[in-house]
PDB file of N, CA and C in Angstrom:
ATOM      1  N   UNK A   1     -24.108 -27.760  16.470  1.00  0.00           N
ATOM      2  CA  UNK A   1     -24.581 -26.411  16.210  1.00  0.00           C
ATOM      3  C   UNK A   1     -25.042 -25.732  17.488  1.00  0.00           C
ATOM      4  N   UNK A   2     -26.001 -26.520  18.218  1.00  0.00           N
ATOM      5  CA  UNK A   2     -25.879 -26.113  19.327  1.00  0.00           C
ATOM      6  C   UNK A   2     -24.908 -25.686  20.292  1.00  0.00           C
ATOM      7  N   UNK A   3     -24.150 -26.695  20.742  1.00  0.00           N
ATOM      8  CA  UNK A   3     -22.717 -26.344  21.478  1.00  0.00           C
ATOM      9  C   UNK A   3     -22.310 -24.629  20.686  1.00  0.00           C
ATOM     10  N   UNK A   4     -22.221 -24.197  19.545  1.00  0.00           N
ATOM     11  CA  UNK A   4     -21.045 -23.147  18.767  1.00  0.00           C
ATOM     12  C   UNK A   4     -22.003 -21.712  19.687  1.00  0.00           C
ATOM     13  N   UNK A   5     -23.415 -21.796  19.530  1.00  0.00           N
ATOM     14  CA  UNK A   5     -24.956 -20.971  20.093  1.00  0.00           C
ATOM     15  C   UNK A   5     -24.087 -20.628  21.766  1.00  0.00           C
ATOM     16  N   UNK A   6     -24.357 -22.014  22.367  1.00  0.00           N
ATOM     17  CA  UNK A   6     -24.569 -21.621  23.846  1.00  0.00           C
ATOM     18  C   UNK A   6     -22.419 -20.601  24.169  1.00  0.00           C
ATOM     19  N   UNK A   7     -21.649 -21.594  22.874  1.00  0.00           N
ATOM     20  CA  UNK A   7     -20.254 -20.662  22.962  1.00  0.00           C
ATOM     21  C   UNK A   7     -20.566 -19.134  22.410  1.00  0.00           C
ATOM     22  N   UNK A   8     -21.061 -18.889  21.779  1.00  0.00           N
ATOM     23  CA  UNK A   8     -21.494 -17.520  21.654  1.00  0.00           C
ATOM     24  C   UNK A   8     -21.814 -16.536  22.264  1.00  0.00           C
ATOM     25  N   UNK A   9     -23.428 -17.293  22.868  1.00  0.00           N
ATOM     26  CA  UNK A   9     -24.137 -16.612  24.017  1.00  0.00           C
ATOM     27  C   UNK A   9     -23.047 -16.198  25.085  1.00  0.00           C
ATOM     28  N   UNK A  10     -22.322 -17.437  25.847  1.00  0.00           N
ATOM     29  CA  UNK A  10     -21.249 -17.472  27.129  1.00  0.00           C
ATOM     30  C   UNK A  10     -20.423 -15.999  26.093  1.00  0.00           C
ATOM     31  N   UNK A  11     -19.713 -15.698  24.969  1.00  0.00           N
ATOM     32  CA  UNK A  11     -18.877 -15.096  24.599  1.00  0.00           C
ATOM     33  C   UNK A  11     -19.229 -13.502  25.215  1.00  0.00           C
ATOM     34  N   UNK A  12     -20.262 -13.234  24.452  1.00  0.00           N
ATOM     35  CA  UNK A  12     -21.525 -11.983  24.968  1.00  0.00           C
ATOM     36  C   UNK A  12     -22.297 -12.354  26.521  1.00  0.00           C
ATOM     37  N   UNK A  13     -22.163 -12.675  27.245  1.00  0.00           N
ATOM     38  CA  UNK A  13     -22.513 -12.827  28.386  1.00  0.00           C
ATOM     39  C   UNK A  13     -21.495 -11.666  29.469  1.00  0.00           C
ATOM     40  N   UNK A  14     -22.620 -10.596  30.343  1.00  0.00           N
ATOM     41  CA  UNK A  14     -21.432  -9.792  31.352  1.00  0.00           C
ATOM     42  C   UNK A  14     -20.710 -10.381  32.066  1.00  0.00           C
ATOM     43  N   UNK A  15     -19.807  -9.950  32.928  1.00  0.00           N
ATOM     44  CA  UNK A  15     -19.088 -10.596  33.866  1.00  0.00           C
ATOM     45  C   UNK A  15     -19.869  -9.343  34.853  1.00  0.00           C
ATOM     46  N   UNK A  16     -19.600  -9.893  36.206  1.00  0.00           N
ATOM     47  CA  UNK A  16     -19.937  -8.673  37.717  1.00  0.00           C
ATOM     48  C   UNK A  16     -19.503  -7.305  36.897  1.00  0.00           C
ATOM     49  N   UNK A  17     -18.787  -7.001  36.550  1.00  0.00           N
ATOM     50  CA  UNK A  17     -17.546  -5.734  36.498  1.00  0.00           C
ATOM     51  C   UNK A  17     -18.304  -5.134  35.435  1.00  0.00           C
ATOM     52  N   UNK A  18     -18.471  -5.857  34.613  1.00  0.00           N
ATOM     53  CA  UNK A  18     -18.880  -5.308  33.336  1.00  0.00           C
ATOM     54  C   UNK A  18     -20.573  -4.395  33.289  1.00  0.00           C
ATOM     55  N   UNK A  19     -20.813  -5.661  34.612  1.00  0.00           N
ATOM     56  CA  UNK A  19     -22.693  -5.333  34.587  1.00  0.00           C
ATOM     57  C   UNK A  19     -22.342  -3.784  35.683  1.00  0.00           C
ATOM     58  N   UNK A  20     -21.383  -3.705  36.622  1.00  0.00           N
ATOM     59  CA  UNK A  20     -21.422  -2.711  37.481  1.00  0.00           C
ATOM     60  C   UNK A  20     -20.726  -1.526  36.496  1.00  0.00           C
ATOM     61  N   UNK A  21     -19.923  -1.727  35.810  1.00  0.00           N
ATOM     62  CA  UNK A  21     -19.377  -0.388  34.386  1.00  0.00           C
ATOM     63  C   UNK A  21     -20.572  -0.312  33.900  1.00  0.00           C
ATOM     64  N   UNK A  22     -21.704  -1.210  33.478  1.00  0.00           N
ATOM     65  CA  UNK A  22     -22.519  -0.514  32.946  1.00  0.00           C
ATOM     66  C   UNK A  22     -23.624   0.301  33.724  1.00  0.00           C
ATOM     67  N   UNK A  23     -23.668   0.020  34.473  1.00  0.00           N
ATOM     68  CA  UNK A  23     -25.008   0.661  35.360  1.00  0.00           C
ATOM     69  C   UNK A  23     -24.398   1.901  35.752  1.00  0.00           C
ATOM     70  N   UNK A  24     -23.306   1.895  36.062  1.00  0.00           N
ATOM     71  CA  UNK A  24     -22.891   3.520  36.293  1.00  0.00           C
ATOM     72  C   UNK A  24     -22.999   4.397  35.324  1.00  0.00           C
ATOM     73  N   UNK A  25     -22.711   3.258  33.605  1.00  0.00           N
ATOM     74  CA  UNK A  25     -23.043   4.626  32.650  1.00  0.00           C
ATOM     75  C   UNK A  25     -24.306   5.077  32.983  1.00  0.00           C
ATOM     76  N   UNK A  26     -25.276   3.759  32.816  1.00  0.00           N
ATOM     77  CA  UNK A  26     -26.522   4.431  32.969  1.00  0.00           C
ATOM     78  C   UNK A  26     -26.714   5.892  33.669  1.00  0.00           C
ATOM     79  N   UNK A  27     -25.945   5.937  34.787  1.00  0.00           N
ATOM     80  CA  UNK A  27     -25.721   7.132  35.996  1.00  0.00           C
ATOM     81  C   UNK A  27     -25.062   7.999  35.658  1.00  0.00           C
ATOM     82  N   UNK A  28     -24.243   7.954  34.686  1.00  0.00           N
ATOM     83  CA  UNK A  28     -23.057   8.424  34.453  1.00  0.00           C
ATOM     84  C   UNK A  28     -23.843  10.358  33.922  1.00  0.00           C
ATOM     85  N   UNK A  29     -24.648  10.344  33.312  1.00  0.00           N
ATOM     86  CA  UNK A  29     -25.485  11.456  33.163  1.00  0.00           C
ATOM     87  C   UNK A  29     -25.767  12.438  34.465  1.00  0.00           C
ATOM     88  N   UNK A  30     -26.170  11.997  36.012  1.00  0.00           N
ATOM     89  CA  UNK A  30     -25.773  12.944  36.828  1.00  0.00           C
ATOM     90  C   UNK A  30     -24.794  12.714  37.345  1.00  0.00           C
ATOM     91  N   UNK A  31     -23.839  11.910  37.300  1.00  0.00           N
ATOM     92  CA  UNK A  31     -22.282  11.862  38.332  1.00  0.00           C
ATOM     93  C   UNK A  31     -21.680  13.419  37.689  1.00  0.00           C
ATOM     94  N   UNK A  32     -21.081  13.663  38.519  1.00  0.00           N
ATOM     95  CA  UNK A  32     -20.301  15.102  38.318  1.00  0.00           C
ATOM     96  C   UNK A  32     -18.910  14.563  37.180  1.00  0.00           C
ATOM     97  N   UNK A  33     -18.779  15.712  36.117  1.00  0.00           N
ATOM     98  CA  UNK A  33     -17.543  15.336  35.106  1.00  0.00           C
ATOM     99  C   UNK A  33     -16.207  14.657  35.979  1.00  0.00           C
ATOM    100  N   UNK A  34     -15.862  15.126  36.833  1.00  0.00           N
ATOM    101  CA  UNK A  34     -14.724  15.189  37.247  1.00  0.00           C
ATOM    102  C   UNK A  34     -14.782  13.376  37.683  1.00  0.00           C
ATOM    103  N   UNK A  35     -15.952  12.761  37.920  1.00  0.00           N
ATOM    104  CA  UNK A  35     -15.992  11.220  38.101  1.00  0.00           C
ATOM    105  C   UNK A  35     -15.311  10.301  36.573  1.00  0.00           C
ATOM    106  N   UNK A  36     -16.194  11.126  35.931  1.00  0.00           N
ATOM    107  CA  UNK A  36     -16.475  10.903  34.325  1.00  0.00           C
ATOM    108  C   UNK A  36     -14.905  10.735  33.714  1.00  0.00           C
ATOM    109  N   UNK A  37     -14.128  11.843  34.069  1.00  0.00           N
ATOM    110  CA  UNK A  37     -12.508  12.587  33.872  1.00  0.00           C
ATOM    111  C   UNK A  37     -12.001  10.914  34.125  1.00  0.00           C
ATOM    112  N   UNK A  38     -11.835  10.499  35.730  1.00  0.00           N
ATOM    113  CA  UNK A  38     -11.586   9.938  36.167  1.00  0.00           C
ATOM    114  C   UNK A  38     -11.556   8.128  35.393  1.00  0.00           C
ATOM    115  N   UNK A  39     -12.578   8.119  35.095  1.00  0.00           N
ATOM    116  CA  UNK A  39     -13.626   7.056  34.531  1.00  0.00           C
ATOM    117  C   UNK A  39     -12.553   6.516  33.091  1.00  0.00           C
ATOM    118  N   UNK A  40     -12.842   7.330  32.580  1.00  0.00           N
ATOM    119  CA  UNK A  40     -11.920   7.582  31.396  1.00  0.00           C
ATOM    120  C   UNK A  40     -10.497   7.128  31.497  1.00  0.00           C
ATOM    121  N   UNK A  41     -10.080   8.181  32.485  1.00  0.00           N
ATOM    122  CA  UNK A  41      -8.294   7.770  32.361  1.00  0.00           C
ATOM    123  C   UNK A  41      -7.866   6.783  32.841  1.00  0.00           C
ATOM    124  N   UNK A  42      -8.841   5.892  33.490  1.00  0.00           N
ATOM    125  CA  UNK A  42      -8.745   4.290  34.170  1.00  0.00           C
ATOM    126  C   UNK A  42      -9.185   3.634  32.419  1.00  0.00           C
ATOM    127  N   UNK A  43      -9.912   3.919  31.686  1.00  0.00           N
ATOM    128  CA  UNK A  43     -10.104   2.876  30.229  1.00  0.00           C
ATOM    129  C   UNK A  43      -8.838   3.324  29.716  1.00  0.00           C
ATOM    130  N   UNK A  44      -8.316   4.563  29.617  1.00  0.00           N
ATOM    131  CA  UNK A  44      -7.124   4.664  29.391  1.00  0.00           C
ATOM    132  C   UNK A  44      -5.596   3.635  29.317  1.00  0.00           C
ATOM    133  N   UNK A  45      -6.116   3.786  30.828  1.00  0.00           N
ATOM    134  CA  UNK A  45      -4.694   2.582  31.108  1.00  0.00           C
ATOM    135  C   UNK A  45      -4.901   1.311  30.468  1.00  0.00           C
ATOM    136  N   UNK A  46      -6.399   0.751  31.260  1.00  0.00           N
ATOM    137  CA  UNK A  46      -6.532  -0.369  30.428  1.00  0.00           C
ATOM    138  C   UNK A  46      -6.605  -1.115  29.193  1.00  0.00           C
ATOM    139  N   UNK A  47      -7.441   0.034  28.370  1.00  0.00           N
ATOM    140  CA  UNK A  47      -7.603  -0.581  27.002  1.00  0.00           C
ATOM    141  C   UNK A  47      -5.782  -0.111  26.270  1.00  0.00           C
ATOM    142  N   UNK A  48      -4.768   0.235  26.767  1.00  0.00           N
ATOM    143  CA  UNK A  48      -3.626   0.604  26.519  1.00  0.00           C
ATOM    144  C   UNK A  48      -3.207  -0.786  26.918  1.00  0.00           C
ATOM    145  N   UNK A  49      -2.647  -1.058  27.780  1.00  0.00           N
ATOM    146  CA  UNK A  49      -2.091  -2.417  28.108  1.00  0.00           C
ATOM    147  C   UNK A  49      -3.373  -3.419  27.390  1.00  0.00           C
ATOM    148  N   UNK A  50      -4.339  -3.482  27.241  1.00  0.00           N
ATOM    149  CA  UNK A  50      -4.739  -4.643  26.650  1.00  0.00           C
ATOM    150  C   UNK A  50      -4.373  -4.761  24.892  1.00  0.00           C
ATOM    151  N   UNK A  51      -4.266  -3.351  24.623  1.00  0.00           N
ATOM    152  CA  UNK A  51      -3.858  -3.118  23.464  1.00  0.00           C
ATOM    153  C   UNK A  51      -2.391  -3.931  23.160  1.00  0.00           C
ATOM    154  N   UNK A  52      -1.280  -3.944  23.639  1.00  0.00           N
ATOM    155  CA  UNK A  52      -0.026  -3.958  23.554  1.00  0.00           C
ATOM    156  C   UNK A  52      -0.112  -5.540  23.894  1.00  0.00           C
ATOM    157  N   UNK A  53      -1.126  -6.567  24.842  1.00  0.00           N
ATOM    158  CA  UNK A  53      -1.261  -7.803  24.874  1.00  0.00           C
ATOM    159  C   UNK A  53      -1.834  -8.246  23.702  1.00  0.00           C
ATOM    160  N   UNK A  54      -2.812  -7.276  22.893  1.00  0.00           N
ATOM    161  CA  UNK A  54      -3.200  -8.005  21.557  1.00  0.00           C
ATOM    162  C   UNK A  54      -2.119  -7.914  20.653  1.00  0.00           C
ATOM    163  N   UNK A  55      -1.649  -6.773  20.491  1.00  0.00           N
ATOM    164  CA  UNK A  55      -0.459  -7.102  19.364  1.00  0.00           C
ATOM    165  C   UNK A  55       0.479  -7.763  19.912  1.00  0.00           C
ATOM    166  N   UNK A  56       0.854  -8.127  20.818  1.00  0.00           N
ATOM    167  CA  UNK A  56       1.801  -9.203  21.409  1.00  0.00           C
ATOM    168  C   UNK A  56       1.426 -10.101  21.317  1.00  0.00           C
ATOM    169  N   UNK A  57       0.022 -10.780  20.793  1.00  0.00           N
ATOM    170  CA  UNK A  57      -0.267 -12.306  20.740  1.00  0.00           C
ATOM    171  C   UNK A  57      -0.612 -12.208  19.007  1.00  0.00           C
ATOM    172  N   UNK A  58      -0.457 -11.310  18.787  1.00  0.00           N
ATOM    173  CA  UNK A  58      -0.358 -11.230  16.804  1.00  0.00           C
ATOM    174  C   UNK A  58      -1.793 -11.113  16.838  1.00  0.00           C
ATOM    175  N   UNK A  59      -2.659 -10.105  17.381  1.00  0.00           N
ATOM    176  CA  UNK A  59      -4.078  -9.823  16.559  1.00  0.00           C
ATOM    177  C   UNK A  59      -4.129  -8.292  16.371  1.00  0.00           C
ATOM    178  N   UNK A  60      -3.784  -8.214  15.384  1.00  0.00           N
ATOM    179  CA  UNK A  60      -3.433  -6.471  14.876  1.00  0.00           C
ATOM    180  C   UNK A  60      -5.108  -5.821  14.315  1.00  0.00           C
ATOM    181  N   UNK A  61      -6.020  -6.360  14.164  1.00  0.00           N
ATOM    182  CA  UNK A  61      -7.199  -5.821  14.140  1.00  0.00           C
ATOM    183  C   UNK A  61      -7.915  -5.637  16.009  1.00  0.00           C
ATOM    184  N   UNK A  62      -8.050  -6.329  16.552  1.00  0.00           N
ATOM    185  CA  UNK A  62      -8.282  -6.256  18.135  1.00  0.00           C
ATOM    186  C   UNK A  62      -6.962  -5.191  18.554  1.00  0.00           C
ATOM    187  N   UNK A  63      -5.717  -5.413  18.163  1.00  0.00           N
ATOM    188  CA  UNK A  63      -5.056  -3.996  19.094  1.00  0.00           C
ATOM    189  C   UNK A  63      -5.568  -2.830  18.969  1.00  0.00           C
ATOM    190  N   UNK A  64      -5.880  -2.890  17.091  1.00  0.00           N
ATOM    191  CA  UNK A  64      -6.231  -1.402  16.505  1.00  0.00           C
ATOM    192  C   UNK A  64      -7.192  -0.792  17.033  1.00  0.00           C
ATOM    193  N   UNK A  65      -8.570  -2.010  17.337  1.00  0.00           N
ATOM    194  CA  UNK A  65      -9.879  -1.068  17.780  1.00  0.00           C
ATOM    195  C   UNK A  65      -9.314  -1.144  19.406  1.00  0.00           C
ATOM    196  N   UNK A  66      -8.861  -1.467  20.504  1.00  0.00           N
ATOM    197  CA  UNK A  66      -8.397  -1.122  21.629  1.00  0.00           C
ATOM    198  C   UNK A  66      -7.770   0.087  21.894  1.00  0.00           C
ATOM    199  N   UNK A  67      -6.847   0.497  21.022  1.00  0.00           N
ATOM    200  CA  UNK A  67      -5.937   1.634  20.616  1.00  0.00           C
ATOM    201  C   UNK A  67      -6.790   2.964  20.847  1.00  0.00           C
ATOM    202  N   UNK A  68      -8.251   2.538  19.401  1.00  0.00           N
ATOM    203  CA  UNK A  68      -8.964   3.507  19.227  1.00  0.00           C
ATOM    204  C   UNK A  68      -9.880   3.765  20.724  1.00  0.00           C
ATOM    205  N   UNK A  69     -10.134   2.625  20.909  1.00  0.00           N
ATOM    206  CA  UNK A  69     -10.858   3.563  22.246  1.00  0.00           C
ATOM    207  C   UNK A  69      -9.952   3.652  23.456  1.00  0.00           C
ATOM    208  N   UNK A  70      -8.666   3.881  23.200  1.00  0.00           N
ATOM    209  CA  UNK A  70      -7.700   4.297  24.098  1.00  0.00           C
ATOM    210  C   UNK A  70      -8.028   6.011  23.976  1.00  0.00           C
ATOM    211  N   UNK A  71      -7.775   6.568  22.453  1.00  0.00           N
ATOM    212  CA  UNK A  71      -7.759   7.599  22.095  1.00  0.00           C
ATOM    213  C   UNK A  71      -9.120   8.059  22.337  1.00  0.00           C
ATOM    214  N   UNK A  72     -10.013   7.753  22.082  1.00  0.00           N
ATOM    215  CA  UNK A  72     -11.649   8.275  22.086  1.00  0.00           C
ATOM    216  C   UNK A  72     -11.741   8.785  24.444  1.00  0.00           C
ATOM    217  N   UNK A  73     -11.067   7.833  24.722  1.00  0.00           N
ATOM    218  CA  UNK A  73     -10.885   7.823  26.559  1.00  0.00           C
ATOM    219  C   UNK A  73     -10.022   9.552  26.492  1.00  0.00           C
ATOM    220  N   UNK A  74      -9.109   9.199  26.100  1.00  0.00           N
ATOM    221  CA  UNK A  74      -7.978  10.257  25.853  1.00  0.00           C
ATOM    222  C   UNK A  74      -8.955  11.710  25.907  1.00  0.00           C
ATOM    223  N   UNK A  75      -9.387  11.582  24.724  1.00  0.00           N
ATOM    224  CA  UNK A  75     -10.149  12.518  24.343  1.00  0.00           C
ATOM    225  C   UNK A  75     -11.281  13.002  25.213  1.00  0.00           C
ATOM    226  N   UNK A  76     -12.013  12.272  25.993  1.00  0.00           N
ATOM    227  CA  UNK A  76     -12.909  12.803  27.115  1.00  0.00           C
ATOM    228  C   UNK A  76     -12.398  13.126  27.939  1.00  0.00           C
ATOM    229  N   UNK A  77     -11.178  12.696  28.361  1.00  0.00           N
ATOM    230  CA  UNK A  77     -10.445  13.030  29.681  1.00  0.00           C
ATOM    231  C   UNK A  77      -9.768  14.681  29.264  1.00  0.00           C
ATOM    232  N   UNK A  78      -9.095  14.771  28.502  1.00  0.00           N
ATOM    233  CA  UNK A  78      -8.765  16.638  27.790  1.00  0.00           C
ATOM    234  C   UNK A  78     -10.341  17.152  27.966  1.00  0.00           C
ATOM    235  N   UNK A  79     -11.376  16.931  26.872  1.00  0.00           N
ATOM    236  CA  UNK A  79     -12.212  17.818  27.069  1.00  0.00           C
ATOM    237  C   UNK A  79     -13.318  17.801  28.517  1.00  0.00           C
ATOM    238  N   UNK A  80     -13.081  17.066  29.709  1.00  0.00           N
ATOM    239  CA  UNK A  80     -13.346  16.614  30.830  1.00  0.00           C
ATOM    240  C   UNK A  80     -12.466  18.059  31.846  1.00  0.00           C
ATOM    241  N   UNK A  81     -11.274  18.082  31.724  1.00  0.00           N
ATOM    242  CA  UNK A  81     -10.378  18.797  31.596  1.00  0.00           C
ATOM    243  C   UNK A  81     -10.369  20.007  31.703  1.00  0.00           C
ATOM    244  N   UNK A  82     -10.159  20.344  30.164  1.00  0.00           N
ATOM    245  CA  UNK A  82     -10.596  21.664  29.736  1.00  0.00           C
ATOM    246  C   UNK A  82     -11.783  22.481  30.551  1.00  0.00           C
ATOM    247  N   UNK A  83     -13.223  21.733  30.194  1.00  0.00           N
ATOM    248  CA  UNK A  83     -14.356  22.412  31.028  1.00  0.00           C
ATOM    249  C   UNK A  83     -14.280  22.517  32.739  1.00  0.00           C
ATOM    250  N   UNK A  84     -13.390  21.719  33.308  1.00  0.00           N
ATOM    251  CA  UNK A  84     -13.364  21.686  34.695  1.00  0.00           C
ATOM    252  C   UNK A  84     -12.451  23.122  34.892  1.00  0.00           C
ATOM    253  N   UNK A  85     -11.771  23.296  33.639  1.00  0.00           N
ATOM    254  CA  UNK A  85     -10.565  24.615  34.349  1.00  0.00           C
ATOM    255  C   UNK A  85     -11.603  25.604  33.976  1.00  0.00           C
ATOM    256  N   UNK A  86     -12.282  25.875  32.462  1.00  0.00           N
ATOM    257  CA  UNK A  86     -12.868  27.187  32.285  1.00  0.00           C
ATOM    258  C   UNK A  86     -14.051  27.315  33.291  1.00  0.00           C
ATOM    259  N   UNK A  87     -14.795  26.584  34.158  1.00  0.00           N
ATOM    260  CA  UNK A  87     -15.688  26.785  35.050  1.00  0.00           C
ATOM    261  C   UNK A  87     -15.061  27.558  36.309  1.00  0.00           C
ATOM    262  N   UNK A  88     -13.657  26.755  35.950  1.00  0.00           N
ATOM    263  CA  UNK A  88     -13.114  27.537  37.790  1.00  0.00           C
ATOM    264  C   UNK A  88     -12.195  28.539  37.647  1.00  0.00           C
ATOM    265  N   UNK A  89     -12.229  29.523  36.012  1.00  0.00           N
ATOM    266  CA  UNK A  89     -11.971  31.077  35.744  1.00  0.00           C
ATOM    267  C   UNK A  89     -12.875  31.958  36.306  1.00  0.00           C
TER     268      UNK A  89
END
């Protein structure tokens, strides 16, 4: 029972990358949109190709929610977008 705990914990445990993605959100409130834009269309790519490796190894619930925050990325990057052009009318 123990051993399944400490596999858990390790499961939920950050990696470097993960702890440095998060501290920027923390920041992410004054970085200028156009970082933010940026930010986005990099989860874009990724959670896209990780998407297409989950349904390629047959886990069609993990592609689906990857997918979705492909689209939710998508979606900040347009309205990221959008406000960067109507500011510079």
């Amino acid at each position: 029972m123990l051993g399944a705990s400490s596999a858990l914990l390790g499961a939920f445990a950050m990696t470097g990358l993960a702890k440095s993605l998060a501290s920027q959100a923390d920041k992410s409130f004054d970085a200028p949109r156009q970082d933010q834009a940026e930010l986005a269309a990099y989860i874009v790519e990724m959670t896209g190709e990780l998407a297409r490796l989950a349904g390629d190894a047959g886990l069609p619930m993990l592609a689906y929610f990857l997918n979705l925050a492909r689209v939710e990325a998508q979606i900040a990057v347009r309205e990221t977008d959008r406000s960067v052009l109507q500011r510079g009318m």
